[in-house]
PDB file of N, CA and C in Angstrom:
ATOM      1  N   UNK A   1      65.054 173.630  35.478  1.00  0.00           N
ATOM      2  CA  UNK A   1      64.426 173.926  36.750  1.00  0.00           C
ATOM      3  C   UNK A   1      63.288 172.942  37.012  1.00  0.00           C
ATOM      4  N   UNK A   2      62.446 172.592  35.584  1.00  0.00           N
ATOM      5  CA  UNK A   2      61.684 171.943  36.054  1.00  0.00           C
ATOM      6  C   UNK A   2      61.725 170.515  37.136  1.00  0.00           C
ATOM      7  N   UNK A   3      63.031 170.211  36.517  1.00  0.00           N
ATOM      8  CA  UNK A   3      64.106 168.435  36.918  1.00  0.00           C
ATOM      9  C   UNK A   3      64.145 168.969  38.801  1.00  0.00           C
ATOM     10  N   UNK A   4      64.094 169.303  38.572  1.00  0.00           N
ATOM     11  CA  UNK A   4      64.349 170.561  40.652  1.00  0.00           C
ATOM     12  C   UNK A   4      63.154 170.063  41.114  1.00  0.00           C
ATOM     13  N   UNK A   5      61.600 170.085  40.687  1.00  0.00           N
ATOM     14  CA  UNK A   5      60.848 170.089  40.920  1.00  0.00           C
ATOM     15  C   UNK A   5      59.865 171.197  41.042  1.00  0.00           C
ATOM     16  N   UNK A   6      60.552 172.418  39.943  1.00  0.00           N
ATOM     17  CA  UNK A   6      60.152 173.546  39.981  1.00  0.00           C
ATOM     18  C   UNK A   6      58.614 173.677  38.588  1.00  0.00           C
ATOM     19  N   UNK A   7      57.508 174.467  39.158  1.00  0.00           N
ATOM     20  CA  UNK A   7      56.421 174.449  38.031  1.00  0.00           C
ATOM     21  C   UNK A   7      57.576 176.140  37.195  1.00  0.00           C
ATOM     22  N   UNK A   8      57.225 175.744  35.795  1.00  0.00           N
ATOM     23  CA  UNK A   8      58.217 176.453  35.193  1.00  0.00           C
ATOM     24  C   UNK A   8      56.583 177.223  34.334  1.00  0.00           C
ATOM     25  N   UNK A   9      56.709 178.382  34.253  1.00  0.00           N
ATOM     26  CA  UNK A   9      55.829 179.233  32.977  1.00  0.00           C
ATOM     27  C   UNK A   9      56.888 180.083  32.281  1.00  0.00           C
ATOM     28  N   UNK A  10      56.660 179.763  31.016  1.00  0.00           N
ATOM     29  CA  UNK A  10      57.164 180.826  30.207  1.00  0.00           C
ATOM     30  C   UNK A  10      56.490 181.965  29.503  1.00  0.00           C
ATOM     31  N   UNK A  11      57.208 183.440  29.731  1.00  0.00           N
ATOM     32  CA  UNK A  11      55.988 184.566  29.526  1.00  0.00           C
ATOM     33  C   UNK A  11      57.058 185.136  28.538  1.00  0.00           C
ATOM     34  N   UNK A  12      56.841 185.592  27.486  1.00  0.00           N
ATOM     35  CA  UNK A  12      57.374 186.335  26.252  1.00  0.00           C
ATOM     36  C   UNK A  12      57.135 187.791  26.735  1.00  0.00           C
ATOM     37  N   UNK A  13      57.607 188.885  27.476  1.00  0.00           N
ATOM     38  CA  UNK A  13      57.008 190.028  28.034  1.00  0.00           C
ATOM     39  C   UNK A  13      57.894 190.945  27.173  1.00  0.00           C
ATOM     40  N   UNK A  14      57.264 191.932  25.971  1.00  0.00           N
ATOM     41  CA  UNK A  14      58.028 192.996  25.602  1.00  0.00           C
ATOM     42  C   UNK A  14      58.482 194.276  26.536  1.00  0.00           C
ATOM     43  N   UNK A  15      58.204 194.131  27.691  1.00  0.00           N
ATOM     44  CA  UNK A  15      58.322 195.201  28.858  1.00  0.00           C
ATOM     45  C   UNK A  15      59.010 194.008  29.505  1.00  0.00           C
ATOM     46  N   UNK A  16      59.987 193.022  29.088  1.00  0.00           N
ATOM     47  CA  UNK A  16      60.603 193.172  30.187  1.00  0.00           C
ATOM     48  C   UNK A  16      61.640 193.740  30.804  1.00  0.00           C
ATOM     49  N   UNK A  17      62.080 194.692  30.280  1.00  0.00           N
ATOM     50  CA  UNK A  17      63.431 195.271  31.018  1.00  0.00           C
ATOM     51  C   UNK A  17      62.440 196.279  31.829  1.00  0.00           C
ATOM     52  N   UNK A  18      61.118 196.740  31.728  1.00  0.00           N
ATOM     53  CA  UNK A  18      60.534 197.592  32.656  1.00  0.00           C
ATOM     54  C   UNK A  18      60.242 196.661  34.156  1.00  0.00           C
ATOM     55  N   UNK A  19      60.070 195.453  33.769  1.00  0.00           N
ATOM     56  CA  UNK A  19      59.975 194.623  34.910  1.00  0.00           C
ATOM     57  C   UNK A  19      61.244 194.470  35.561  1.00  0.00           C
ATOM     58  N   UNK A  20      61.924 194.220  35.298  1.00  0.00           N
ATOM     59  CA  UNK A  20      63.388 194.130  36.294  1.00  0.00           C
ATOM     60  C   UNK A  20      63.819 195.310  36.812  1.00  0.00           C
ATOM     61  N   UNK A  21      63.104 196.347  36.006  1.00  0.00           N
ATOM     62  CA  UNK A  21      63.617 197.706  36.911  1.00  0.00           C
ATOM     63  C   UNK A  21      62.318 197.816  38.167  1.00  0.00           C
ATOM     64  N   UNK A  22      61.249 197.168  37.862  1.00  0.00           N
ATOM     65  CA  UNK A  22      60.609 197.080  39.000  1.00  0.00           C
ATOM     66  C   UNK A  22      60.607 196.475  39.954  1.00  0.00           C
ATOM     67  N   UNK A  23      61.684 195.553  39.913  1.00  0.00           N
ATOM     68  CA  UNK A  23      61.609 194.281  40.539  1.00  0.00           C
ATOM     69  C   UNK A  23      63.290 195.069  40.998  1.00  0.00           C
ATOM     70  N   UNK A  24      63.791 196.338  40.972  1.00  0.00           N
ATOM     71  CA  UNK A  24      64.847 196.618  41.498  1.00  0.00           C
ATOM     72  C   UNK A  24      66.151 195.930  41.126  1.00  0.00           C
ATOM     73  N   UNK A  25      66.473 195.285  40.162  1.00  0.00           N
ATOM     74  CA  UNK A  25      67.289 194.558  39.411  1.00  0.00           C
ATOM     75  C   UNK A  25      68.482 195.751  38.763  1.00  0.00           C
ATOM     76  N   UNK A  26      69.556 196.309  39.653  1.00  0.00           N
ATOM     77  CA  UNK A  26      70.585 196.992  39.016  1.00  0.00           C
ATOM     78  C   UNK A  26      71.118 196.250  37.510  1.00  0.00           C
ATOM     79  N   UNK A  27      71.097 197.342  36.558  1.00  0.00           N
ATOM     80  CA  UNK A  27      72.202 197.122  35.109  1.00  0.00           C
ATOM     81  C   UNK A  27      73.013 196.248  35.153  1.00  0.00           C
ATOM     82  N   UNK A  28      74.216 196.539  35.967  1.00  0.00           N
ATOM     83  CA  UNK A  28      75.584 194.855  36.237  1.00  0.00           C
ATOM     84  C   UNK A  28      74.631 193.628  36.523  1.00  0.00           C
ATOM     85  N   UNK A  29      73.609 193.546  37.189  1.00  0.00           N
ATOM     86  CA  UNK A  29      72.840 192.361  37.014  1.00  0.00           C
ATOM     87  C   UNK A  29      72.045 191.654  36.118  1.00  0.00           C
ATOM     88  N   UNK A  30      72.095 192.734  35.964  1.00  0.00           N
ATOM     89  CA  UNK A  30      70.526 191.979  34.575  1.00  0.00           C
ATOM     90  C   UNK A  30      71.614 190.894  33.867  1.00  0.00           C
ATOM     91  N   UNK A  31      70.417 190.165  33.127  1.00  0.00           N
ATOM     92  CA  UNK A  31      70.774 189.364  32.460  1.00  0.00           C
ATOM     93  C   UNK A  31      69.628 188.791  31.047  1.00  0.00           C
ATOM     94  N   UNK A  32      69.338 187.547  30.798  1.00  0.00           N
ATOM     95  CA  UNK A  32      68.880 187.244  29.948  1.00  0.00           C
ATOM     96  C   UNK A  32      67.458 186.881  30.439  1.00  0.00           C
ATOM     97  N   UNK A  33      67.102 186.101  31.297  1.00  0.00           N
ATOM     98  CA  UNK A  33      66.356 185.626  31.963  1.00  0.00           C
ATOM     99  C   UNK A  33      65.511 185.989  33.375  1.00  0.00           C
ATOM    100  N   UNK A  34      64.141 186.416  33.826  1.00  0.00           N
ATOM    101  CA  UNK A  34      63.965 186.922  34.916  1.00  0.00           C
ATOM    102  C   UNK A  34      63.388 186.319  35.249  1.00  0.00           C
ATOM    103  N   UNK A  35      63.147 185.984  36.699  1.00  0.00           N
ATOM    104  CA  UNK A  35      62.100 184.735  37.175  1.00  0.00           C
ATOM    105  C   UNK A  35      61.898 185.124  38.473  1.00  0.00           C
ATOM    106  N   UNK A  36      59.964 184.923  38.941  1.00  0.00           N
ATOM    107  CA  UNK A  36      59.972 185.272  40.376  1.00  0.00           C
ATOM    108  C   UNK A  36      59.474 183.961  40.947  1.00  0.00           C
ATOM    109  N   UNK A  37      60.482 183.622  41.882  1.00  0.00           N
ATOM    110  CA  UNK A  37      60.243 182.079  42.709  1.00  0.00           C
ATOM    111  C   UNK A  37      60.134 182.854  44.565  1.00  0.00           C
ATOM    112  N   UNK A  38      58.995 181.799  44.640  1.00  0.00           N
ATOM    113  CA  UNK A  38      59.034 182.469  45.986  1.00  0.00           C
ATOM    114  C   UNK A  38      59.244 183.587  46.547  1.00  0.00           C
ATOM    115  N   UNK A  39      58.927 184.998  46.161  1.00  0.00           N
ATOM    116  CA  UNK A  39      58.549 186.271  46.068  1.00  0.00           C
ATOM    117  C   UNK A  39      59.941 186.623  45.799  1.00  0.00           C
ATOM    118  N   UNK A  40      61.382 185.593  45.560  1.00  0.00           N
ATOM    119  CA  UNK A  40      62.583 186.421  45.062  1.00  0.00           C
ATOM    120  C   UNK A  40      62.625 186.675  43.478  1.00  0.00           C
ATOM    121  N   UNK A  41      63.387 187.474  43.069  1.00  0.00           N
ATOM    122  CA  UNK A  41      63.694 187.353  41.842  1.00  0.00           C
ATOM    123  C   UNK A  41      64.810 186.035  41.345  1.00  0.00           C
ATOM    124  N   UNK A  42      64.906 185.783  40.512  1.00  0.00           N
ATOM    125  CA  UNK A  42      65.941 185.418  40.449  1.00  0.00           C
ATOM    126  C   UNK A  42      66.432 185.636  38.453  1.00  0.00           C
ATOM    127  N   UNK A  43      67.895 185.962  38.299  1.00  0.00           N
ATOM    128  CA  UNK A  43      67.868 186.796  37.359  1.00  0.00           C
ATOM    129  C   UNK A  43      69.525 186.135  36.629  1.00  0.00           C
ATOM    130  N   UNK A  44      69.046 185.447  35.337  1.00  0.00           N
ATOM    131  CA  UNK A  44      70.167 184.837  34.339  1.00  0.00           C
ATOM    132  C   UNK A  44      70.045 183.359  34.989  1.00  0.00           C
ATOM    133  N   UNK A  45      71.533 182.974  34.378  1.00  0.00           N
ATOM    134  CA  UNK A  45      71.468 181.298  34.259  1.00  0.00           C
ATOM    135  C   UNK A  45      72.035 180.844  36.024  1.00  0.00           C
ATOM    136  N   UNK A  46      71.089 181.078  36.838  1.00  0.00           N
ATOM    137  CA  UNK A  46      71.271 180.872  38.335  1.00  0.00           C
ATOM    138  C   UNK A  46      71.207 179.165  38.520  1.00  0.00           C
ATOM    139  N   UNK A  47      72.202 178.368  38.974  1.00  0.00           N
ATOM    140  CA  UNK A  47      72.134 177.015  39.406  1.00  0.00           C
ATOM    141  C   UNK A  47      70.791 177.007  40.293  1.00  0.00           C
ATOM    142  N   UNK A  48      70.274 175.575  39.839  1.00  0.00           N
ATOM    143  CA  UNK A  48      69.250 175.525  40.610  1.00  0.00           C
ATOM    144  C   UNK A  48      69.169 175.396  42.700  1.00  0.00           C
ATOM    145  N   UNK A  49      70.268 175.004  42.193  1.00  0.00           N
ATOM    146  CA  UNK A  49      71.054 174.649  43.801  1.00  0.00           C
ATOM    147  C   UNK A  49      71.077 175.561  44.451  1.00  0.00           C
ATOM    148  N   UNK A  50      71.324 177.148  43.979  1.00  0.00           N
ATOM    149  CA  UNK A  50      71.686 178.364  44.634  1.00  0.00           C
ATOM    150  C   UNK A  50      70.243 178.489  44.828  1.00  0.00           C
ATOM    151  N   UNK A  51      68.994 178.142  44.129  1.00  0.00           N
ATOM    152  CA  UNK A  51      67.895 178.787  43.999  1.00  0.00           C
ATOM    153  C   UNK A  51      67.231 178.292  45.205  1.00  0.00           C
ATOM    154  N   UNK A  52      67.421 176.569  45.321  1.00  0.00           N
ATOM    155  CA  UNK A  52      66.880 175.950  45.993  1.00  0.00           C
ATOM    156  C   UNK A  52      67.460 176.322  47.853  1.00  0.00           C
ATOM    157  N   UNK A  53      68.471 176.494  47.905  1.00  0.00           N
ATOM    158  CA  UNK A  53      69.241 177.220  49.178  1.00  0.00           C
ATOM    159  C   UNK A  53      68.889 178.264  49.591  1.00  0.00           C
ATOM    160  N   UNK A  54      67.909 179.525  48.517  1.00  0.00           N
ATOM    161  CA  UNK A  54      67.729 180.868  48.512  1.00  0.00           C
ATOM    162  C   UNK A  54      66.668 180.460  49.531  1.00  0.00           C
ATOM    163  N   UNK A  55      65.415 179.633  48.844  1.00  0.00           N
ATOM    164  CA  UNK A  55      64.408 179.110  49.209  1.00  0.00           C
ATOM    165  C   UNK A  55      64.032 178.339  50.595  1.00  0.00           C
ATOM    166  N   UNK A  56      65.305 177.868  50.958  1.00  0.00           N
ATOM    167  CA  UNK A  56      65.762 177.026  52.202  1.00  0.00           C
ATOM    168  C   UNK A  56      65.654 178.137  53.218  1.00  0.00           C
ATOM    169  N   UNK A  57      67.205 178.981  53.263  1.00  0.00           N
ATOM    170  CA  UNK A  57      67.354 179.663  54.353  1.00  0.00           C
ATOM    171  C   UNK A  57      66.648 180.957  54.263  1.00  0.00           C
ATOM    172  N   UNK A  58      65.975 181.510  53.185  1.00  0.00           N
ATOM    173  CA  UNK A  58      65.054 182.814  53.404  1.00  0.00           C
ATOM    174  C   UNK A  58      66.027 184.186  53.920  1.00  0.00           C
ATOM    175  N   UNK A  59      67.538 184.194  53.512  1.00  0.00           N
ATOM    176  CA  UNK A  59      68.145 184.986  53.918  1.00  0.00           C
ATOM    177  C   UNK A  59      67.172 186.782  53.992  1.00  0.00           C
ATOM    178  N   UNK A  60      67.807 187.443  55.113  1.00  0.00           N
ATOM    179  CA  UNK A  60      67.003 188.235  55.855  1.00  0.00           C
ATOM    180  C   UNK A  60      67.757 190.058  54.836  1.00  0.00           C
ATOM    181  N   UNK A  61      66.186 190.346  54.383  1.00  0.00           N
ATOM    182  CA  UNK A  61      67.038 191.224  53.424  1.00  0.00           C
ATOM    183  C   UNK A  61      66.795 191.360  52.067  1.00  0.00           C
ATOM    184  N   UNK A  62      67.172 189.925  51.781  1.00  0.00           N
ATOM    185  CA  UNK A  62      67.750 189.568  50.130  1.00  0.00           C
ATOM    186  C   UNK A  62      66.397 189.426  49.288  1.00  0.00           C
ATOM    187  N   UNK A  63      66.349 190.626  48.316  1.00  0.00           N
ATOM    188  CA  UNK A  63      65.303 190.544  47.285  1.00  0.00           C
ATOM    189  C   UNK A  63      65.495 189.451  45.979  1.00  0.00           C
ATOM    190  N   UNK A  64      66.311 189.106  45.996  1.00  0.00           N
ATOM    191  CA  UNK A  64      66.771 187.914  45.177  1.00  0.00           C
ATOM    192  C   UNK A  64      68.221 187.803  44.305  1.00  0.00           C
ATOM    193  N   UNK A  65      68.185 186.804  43.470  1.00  0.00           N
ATOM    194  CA  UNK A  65      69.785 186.233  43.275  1.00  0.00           C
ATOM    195  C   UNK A  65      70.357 186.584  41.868  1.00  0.00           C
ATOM    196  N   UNK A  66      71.216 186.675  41.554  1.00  0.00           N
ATOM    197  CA  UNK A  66      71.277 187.240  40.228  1.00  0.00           C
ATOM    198  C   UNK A  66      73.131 186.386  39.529  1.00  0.00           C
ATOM    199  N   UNK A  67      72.841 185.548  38.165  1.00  0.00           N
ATOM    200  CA  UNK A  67      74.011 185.488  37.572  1.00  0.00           C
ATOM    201  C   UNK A  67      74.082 186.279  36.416  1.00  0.00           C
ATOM    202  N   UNK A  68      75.098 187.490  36.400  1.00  0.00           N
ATOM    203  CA  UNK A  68      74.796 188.621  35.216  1.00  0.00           C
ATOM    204  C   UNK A  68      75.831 187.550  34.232  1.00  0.00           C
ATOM    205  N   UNK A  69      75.185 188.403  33.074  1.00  0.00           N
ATOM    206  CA  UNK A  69      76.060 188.071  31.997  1.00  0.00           C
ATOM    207  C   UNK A  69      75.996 186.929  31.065  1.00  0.00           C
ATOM    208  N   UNK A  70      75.305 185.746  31.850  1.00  0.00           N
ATOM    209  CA  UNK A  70      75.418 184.546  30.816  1.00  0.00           C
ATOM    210  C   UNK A  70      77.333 183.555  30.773  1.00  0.00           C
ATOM    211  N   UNK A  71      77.710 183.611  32.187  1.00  0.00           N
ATOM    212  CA  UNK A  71      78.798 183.238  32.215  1.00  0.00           C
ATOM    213  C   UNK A  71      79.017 181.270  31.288  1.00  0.00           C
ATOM    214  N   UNK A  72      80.242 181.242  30.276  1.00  0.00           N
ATOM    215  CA  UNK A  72      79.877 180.073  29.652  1.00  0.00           C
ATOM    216  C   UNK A  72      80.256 179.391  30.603  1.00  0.00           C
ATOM    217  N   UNK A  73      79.762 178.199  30.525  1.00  0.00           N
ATOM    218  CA  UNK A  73      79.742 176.764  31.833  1.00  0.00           C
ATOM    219  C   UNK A  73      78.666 177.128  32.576  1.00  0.00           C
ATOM    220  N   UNK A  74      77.749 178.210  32.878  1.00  0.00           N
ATOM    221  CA  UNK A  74      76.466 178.509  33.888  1.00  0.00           C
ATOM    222  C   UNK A  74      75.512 177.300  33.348  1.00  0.00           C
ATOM    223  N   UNK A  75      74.493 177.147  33.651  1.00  0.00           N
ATOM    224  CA  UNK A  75      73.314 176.272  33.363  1.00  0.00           C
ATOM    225  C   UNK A  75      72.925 176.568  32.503  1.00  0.00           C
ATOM    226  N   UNK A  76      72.506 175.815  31.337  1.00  0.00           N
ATOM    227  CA  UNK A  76      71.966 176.177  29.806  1.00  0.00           C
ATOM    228  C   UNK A  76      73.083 176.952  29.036  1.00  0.00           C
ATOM    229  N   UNK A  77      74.561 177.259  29.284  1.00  0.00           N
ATOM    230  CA  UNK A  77      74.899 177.597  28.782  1.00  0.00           C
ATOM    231  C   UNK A  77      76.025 176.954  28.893  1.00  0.00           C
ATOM    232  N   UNK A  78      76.305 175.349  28.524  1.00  0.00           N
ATOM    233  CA  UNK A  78      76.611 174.660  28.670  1.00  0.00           C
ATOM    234  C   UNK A  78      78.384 175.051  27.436  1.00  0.00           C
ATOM    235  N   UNK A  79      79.757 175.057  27.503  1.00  0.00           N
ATOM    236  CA  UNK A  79      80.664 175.715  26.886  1.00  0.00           C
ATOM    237  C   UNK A  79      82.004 174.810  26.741  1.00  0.00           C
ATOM    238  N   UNK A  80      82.888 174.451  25.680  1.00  0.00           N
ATOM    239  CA  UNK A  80      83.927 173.446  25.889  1.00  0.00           C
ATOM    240  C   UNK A  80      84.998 174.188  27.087  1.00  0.00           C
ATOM    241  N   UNK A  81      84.532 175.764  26.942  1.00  0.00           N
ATOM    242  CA  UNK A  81      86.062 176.503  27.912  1.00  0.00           C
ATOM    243  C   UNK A  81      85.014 176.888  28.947  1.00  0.00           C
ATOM    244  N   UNK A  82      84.344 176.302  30.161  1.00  0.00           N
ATOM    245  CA  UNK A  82      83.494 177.026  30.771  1.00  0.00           C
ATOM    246  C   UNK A  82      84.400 177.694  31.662  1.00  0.00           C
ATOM    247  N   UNK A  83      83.888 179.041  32.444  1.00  0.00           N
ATOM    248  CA  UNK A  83      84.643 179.385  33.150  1.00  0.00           C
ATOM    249  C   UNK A  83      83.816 179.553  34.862  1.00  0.00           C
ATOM    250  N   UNK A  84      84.871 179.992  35.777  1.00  0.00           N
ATOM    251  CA  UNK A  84      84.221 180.173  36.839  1.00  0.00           C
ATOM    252  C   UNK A  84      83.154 181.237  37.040  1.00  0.00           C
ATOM    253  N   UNK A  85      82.001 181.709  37.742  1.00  0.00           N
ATOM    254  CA  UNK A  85      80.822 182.522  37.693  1.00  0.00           C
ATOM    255  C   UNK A  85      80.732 182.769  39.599  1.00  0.00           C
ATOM    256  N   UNK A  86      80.150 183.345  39.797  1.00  0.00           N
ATOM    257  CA  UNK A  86      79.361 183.946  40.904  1.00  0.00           C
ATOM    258  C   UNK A  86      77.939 184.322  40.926  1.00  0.00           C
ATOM    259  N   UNK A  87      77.123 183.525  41.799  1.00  0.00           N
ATOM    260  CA  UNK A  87      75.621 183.834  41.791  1.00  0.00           C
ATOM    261  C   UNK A  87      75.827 185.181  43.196  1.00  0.00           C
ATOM    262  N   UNK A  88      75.320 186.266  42.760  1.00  0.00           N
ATOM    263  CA  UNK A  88      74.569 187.459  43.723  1.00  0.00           C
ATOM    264  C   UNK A  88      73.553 187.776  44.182  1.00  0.00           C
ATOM    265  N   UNK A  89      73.618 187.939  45.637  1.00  0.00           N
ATOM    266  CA  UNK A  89      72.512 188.488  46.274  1.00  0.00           C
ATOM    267  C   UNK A  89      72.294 189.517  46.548  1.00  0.00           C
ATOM    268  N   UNK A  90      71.053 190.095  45.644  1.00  0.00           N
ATOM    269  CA  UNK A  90      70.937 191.372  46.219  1.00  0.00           C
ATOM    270  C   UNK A  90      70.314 191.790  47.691  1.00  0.00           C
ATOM    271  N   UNK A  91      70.559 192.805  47.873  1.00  0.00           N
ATOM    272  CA  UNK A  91      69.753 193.401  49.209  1.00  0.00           C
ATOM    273  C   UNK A  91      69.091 194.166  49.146  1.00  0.00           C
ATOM    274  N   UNK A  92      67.591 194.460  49.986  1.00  0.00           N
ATOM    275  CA  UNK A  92      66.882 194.991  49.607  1.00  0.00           C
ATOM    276  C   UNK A  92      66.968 196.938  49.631  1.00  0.00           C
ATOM    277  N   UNK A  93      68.016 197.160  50.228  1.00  0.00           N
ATOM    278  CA  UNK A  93      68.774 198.203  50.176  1.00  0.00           C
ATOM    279  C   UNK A  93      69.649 198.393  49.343  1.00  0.00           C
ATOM    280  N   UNK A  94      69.754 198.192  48.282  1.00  0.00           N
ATOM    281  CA  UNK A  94      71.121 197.824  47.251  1.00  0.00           C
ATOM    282  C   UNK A  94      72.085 197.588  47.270  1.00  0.00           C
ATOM    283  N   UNK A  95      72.422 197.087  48.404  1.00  0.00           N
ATOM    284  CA  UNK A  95      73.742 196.320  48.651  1.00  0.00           C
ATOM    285  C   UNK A  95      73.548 195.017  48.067  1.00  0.00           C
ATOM    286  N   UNK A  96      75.142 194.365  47.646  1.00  0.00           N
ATOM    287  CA  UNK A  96      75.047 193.013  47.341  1.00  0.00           C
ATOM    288  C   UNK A  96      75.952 192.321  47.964  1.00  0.00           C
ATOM    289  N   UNK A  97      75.941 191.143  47.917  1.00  0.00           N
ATOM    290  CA  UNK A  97      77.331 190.248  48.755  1.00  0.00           C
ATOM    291  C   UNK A  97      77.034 188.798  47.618  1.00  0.00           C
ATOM    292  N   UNK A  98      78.260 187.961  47.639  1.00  0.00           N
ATOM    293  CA  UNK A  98      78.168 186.881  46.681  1.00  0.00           C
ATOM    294  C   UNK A  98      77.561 185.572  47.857  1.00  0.00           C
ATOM    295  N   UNK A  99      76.963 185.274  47.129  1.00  0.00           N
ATOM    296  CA  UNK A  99      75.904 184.423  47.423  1.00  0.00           C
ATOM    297  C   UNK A  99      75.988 183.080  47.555  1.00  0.00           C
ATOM    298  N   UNK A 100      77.070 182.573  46.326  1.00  0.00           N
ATOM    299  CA  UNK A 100      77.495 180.974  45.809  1.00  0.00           C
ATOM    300  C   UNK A 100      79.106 181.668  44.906  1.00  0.00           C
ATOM    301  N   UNK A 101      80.182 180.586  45.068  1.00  0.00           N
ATOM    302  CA  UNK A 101      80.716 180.730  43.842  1.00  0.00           C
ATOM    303  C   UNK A 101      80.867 179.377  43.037  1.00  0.00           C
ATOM    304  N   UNK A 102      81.320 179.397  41.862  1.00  0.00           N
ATOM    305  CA  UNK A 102      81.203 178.135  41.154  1.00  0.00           C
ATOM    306  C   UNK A 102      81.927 178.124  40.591  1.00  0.00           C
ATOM    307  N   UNK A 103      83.062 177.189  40.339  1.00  0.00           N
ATOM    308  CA  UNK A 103      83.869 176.748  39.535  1.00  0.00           C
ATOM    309  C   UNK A 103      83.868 176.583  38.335  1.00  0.00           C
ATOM    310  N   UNK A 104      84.485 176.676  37.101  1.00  0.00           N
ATOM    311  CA  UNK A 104      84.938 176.556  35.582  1.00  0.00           C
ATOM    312  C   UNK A 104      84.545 175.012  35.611  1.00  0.00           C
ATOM    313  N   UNK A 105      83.689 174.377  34.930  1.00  0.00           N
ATOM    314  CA  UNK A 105      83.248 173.144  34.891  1.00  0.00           C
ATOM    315  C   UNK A 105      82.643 172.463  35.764  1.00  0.00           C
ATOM    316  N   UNK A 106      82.332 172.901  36.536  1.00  0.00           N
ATOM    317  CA  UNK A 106      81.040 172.359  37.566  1.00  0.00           C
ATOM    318  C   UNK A 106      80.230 171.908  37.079  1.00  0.00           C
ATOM    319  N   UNK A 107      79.815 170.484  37.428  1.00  0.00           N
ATOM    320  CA  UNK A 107      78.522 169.649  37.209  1.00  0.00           C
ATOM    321  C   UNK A 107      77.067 170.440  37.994  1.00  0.00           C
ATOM    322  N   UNK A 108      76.195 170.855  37.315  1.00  0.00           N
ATOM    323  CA  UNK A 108      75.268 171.593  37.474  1.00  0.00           C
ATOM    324  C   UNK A 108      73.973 170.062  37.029  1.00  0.00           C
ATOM    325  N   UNK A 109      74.233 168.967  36.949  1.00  0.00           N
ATOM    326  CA  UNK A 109      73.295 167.850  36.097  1.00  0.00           C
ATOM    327  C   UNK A 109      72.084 167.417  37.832  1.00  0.00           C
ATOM    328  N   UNK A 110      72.658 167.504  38.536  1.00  0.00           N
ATOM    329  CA  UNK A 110      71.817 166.934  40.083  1.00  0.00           C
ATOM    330  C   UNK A 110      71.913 167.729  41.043  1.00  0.00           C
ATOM    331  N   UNK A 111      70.984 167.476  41.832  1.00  0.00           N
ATOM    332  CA  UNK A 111      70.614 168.590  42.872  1.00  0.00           C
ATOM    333  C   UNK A 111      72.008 168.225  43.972  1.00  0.00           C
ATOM    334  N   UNK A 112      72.336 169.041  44.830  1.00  0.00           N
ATOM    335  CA  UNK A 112      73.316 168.508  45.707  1.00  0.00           C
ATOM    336  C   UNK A 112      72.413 168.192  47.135  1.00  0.00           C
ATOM    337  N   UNK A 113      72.857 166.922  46.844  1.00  0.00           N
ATOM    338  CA  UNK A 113      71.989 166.035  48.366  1.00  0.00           C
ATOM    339  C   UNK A 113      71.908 166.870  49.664  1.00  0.00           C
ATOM    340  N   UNK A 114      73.444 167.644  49.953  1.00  0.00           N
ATOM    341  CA  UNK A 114      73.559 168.454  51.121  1.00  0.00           C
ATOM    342  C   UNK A 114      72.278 169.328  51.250  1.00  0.00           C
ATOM    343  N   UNK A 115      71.990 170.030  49.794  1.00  0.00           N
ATOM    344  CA  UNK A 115      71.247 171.227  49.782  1.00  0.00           C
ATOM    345  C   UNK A 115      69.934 170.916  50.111  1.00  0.00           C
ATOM    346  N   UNK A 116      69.587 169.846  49.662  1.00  0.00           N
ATOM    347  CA  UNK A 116      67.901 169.160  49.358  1.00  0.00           C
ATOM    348  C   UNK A 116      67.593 168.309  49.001  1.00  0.00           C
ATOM    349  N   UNK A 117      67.279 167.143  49.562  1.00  0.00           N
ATOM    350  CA  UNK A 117      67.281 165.796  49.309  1.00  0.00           C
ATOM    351  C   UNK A 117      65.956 165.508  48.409  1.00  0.00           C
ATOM    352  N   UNK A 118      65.032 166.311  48.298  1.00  0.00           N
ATOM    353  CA  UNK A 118      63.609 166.862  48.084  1.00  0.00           C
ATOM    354  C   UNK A 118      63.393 167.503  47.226  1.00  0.00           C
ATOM    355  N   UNK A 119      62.799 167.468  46.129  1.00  0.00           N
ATOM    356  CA  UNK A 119      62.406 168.947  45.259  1.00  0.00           C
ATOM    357  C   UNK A 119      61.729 169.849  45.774  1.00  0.00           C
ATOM    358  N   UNK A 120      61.156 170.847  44.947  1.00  0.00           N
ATOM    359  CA  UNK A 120      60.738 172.129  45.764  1.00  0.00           C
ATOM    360  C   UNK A 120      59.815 172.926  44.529  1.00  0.00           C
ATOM    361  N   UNK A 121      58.522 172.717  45.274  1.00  0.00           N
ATOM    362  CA  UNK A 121      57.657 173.586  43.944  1.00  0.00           C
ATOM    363  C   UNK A 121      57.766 174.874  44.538  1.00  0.00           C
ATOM    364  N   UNK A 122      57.507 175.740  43.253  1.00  0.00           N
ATOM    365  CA  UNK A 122      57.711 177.130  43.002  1.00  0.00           C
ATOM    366  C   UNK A 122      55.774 177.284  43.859  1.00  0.00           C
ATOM    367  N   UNK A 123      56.188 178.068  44.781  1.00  0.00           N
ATOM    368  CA  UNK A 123      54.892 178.460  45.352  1.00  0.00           C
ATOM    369  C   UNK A 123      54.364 179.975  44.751  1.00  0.00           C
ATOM    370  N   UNK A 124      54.496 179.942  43.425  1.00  0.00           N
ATOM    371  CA  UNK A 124      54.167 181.221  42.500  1.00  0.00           C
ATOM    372  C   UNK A 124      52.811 180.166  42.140  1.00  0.00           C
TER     373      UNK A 124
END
């Protein structure tokens, strides 16, 4: 994230599964990783691309993005058999709808020019 242009902190929190339930983060979502960028959550190995798009269009609603599970081929979880994944958006009503999908071996290494020609600091 940092390569994005994102300021990155890392917090060791033994409460964190109390935080994601505060932060409204349903069970099928959770994941390994929780992060608040720009008042969304964002939750597991989320492409930065999806993050940076979240950040773009400010979709109307959406408390933030979520890849459950640790899918192999996601970001940092780099796999010889990666497979395809789905980043989710939640709603701030608990509805969700898919957000991004991503292909079984997708290059996740550069930002996609379409998305942001620009990096993007974390205004946390």
């Amino acid at each position: 994230m940092r390569s994005y242009g994102f300021s990155v902190t890392n917090v060791e929190d033994p409460q964190l599964f109390a935080f994601k339930k505060e932060q409204k983060i349903p069970q099928p979502l959770m994941s390994c990783h929780t992060a608040m960028v720009g008042g969304y959550f964002v939750e597991g190995h989320v492409p930065a691309n999806d993050v940076l798009r979240l950040l773009r269009e400010k979709p109307e609603h959406v408390s933030g993005i979520a890849v459950p599970a640790m899918p192999p081929g996601s970001p940092g979880m780099e796999h010889r058999r990666p497979q395809a994944f789905k980043t989710v958006a939640l709603l701030s009503d608990g509805s969700a709808y898919i957000f991004e999908s991503h292909d079984a071996g997708e290059d996740f290494s550069n930002a996609d020019e379409q998305t942001n020609s620009t990096p993007v600091q974390d205004p946390q």
